[in-house]
Protein backbone atom coordinates (compact mmCIF):
# COMPACT_ATOMS: atom_id res chain seq x y z
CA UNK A 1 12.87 -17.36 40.04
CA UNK A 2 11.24 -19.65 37.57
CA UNK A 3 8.40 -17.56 37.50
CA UNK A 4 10.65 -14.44 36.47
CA UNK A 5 12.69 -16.38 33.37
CA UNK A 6 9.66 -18.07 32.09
CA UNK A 7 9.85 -16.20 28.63
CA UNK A 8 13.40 -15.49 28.69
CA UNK A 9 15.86 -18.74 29.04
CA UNK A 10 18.79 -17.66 31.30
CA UNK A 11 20.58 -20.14 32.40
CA UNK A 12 22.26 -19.82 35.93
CA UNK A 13 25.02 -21.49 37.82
CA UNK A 14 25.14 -21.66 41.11
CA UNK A 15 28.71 -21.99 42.99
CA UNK A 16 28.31 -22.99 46.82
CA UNK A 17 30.45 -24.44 49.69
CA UNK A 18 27.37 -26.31 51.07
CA UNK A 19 27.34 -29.80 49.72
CA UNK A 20 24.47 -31.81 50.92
CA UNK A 21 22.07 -32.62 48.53
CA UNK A 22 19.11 -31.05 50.41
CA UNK A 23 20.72 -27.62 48.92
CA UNK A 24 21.26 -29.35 45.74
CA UNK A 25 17.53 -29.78 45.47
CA UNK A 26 16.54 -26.49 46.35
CA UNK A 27 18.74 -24.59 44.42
CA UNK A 28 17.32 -26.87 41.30
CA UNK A 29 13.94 -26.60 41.92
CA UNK A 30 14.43 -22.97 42.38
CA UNK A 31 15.34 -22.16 39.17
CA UNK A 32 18.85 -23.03 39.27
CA UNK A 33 20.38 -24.70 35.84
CA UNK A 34 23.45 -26.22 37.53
CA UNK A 35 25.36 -26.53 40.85
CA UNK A 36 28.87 -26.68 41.89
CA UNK A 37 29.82 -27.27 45.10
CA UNK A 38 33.59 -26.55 46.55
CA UNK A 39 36.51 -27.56 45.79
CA UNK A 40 35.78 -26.53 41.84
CA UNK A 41 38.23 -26.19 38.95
CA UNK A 42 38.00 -22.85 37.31
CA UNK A 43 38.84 -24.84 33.92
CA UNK A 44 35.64 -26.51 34.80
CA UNK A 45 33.96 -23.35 35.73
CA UNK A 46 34.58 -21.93 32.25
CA UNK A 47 33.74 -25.00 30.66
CA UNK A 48 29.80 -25.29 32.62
CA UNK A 49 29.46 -21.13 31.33
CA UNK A 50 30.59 -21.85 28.40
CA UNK A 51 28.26 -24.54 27.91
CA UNK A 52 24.97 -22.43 29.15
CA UNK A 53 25.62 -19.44 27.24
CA UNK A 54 25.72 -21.85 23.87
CA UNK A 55 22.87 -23.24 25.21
CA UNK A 56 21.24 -20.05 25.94
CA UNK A 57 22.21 -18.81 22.29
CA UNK A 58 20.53 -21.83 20.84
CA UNK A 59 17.39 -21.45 22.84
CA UNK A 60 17.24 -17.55 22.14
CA UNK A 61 17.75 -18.79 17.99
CA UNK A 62 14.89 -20.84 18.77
CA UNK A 63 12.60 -18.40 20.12
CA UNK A 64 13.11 -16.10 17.24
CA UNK A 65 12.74 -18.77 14.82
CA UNK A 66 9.48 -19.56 16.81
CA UNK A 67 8.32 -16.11 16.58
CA UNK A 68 9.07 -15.60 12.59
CA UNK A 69 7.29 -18.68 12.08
CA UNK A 70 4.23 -17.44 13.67
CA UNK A 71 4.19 -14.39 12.13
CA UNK A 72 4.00 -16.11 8.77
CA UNK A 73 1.46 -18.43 10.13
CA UNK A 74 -0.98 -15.58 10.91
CA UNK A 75 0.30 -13.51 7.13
CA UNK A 76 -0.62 -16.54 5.38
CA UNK A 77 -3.83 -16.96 7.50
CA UNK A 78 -5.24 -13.27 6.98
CA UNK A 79 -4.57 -14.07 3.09
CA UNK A 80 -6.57 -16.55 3.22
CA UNK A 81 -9.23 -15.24 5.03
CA UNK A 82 -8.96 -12.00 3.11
CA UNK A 83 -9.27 -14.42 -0.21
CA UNK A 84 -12.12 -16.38 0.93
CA UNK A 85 -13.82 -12.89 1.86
CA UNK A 86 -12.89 -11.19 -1.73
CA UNK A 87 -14.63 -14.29 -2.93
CA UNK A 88 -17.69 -13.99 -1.09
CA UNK A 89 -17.88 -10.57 -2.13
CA UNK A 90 -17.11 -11.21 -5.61
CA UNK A 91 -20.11 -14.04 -5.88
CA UNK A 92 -22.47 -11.12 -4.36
CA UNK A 93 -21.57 -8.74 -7.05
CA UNK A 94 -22.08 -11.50 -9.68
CA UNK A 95 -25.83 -12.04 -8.64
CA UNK A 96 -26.34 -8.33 -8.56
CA UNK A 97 -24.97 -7.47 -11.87
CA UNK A 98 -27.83 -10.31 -12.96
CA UNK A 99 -30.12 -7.25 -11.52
CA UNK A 100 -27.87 -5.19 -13.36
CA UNK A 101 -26.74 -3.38 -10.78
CA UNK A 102 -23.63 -2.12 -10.50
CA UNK A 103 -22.24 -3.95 -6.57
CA UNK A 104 -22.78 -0.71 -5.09
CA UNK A 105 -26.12 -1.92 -3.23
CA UNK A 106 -24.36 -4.43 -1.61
CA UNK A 107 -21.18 -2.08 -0.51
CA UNK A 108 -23.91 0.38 1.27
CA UNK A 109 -26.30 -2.23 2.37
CA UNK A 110 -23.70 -3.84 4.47
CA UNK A 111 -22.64 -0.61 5.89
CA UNK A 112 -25.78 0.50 6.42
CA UNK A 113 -26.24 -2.90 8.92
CA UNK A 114 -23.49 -2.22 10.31
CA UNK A 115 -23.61 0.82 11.95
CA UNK A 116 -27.24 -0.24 12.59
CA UNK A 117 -26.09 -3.18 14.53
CA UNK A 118 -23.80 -1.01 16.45
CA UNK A 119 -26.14 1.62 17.61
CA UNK A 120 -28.06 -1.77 18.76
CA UNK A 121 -25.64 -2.89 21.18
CA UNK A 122 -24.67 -5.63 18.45
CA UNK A 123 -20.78 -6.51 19.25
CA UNK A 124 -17.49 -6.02 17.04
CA UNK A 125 -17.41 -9.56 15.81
CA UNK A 126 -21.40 -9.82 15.82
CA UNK A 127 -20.84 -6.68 13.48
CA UNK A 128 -17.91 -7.69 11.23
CA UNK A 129 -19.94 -10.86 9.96
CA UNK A 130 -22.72 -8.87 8.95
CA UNK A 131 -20.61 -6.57 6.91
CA UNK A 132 -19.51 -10.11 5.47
CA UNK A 133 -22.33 -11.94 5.69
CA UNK A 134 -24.94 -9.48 4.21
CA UNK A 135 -23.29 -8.75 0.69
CA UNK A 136 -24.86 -12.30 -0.19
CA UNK A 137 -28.51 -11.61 1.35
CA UNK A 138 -29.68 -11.78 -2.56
CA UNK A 139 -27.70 -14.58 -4.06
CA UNK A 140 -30.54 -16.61 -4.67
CA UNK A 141 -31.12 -14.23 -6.97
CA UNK A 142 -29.44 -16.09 -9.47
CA UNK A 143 -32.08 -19.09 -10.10
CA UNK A 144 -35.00 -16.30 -10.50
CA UNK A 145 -35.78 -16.49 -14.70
CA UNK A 146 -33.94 -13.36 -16.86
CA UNK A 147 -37.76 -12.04 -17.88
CA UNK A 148 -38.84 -11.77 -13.99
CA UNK A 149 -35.63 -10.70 -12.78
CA UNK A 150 -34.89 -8.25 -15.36
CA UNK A 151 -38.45 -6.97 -16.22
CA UNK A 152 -38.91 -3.57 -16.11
CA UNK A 153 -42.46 -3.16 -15.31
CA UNK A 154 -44.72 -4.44 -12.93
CA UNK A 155 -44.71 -8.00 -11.95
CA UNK A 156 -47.78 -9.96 -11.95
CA UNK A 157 -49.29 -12.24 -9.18
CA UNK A 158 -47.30 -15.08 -10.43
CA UNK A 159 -44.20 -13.80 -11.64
CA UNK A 160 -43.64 -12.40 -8.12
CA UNK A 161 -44.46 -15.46 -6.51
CA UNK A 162 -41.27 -16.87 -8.34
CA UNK A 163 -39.37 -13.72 -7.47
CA UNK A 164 -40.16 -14.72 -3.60
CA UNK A 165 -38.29 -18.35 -3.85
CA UNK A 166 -34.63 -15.78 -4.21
CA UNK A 167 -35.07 -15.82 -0.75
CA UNK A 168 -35.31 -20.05 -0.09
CA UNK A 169 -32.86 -20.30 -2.97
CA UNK A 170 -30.44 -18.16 -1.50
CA UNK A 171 -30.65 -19.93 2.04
CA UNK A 172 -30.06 -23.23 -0.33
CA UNK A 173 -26.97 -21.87 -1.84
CA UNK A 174 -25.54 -21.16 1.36
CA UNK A 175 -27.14 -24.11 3.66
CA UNK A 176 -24.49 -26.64 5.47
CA UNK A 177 -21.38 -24.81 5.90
CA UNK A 178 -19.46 -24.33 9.01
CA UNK A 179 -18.52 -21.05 8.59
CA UNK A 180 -20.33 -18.19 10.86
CA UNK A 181 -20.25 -16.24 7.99
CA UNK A 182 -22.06 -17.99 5.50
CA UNK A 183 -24.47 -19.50 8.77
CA UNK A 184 -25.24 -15.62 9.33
CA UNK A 185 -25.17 -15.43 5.19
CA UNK A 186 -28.14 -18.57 5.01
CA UNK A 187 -29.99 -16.83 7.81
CA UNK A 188 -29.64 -13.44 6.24
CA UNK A 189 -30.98 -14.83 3.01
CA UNK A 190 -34.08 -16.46 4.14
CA UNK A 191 -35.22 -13.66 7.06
CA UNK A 192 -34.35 -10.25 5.10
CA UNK A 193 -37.87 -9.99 3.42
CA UNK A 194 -39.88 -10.99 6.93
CA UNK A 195 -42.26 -8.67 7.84
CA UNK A 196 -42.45 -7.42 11.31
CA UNK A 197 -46.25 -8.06 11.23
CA UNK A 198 -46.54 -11.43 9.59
CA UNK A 199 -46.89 -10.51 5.93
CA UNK A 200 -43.85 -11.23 4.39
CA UNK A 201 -42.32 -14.11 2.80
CA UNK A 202 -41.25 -17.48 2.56
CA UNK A 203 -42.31 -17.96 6.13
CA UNK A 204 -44.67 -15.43 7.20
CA UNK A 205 -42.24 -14.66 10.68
CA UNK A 206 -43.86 -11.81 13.01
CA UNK A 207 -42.27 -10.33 15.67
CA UNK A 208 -39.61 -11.53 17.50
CA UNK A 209 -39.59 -14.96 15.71
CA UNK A 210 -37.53 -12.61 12.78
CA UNK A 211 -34.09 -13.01 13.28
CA UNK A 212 -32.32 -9.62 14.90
CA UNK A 213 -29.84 -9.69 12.16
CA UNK A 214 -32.44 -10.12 9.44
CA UNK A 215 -35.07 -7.07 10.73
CA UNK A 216 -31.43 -4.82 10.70
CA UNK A 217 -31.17 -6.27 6.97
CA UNK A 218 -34.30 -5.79 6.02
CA UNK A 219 -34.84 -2.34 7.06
CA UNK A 220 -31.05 -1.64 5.55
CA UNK A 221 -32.20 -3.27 2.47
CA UNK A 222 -35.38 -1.16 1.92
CA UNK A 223 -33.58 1.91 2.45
CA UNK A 224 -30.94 1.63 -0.38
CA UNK A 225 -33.88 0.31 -2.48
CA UNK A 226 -35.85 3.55 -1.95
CA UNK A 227 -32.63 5.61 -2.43
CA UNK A 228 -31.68 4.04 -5.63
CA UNK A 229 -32.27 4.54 -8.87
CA UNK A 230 -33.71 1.91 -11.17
CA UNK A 231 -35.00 1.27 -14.60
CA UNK A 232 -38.41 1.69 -13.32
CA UNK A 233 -37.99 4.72 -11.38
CA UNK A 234 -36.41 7.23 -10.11
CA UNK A 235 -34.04 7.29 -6.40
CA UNK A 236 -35.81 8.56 -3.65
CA UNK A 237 -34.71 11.06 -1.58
CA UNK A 238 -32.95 10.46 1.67
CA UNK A 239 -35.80 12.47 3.63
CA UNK A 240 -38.42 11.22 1.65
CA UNK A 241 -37.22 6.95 2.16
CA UNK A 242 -36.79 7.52 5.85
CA UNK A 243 -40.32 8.74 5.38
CA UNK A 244 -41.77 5.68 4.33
CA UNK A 245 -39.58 3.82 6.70
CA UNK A 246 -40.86 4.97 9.45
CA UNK A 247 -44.46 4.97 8.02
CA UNK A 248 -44.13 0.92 8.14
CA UNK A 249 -42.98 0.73 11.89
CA UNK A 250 -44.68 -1.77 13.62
CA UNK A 251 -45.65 -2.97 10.00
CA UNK A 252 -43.23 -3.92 8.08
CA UNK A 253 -40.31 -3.25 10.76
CA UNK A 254 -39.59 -3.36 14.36
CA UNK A 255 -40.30 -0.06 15.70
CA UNK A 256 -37.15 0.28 18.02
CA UNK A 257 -35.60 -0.82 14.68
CA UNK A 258 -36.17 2.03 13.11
CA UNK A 259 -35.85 4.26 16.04
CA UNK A 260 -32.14 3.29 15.77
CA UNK A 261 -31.82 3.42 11.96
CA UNK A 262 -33.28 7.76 12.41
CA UNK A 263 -30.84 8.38 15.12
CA UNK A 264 -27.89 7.21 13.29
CA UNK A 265 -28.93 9.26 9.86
CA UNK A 266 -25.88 11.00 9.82
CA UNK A 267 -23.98 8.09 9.60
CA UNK A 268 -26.35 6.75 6.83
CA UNK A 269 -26.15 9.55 4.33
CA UNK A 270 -22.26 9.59 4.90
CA UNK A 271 -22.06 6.17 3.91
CA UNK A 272 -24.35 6.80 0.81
CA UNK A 273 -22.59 10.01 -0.18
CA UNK A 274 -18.95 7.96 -0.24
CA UNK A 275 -20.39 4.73 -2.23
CA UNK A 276 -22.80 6.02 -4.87
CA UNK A 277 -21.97 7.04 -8.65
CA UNK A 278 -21.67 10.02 -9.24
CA UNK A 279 -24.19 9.53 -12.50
CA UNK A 280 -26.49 7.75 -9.87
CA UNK A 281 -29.11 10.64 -9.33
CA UNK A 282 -29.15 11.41 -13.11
């Protein structure tokens, strides 16, 4: 009986000629909210129902007020989660337009690791930090010098030595928080120019000492560089990027990697199609 009121208060009185307190017990331990044994007053009756169904009324107020306050609790928590992730977002565009580009990478590189990491098994949460997480992969971006980061030849030997600290820079930036989403953000940062063979930077990581989440970045990071167009040259095509892409596997990337990435192509060029300029390929 208890068991069957649990989330719905209903009080219940329970009216009996038996008057030993054995039956008192069980009728209270059953579930029952009061007891009144024979001879009873009906004045007194009233007066017990009367009493329950307030205190039913007051519960059921209760309840509601219960539930409206946790519906506000969890509005006023998803604003605040949608504020600190509009801010995150908004501190990714800033270092790209320092590369002057226009946010877009970021919008397509983080949807391009997403539907990576789901054709790789990679879970729905696993998957909705990286499409929060990766925006920022670049952020260090912002300590690299205005004639290195905005040069548009060739850089020398030394210059892109200083164009390879974005990546310890970024992990900096990002380093000591408790959120998952900047810990995947600091990870992201330092991994997403690894190499799958050893030659990449800051760490020289091969293999399988690469983070998962930083080979998806990397090769999702490669791919809207190829694609793109910039100062120095002109976007790739689709066909031809995927090219080189797979070209590098067991290279630069993790051959299973880009297994995935091909199969899920059609996914890929919808995703480009819906966040590129129009102007981009002119």
């Amino acid at each position: 009986m208890k068991d069957d009121r649990k989330d719905n208060y209903l009080p219940i009185l329970a009216l009996s000629e038996e008057k030993s307190s054995e039956m008192r017990h069980r009728a209270l331990e059953a579930g029952v909210t009061d007891f009144l044994s024979k001879p009873y007053e009906s004045a007194e009756v009233l007066m017990r129902i009367r009493n329950m169904i307030e205190t039913r009324i007051l519960h059921q107020e209760v309840k509601n007020q219960n539930k409206l306050l946790e519906i506000k609790v969890q509005e006023r928590t998803q604003e605040l989660n949608d504020s600190r992730l509009d801010i995150i977002r908004r501190l990714a565009q800033a270092a790209e337009c320092r590369d002057n580009d226009t946010g877009l990478h970021i919008i397509r590189m983080s949807h391009y690791c997403v539907v990576l990491g789901e054709a790789l098994g990679l879970g729905t949460k696993q998957c909705e930090l990286i499409l929060n997480a990766s925006p920022l992969h670049d952020i260090g971006k912002i300590g690299i010098p205005d004639s290195i980061l905005l040069k548009p030849g060739k850089l020398t030997p030394e210059e892109f030595e200083v164009m390879k600290t974005h990546t310890t820079i970024g992990a900096r930036l990002l380093a000591g928080s408790n959120s998952e989403i900047m810990k995947m953000a600091e990870m992201i940062a330092l991994t997403h120019h690894e190499k799958w063979d050893g030659t990449g930077y800051p760490r020289k990581l091969a293999g399988d000492q690469i983070p998962l989440i930083g080979q998806v970045c990397s090769v999702c990071d490669v791919f809207d560089a190829l694609t793109s167009k910039r100062p120095y040259k002109k976007a790739w095509s689709v066909e031809h990027a995927v090219e080189e892409i797979v070209s590098l596997k067991g290279k630069h990337f993790n051959a299973s990697l880009v297994d995935a990435f091909v199969e899920i192509l059609t996914e890929i060029k919808k995703i480009k199609r819906e966040y590129t300029e129009k102007d981009a390929e002119a």
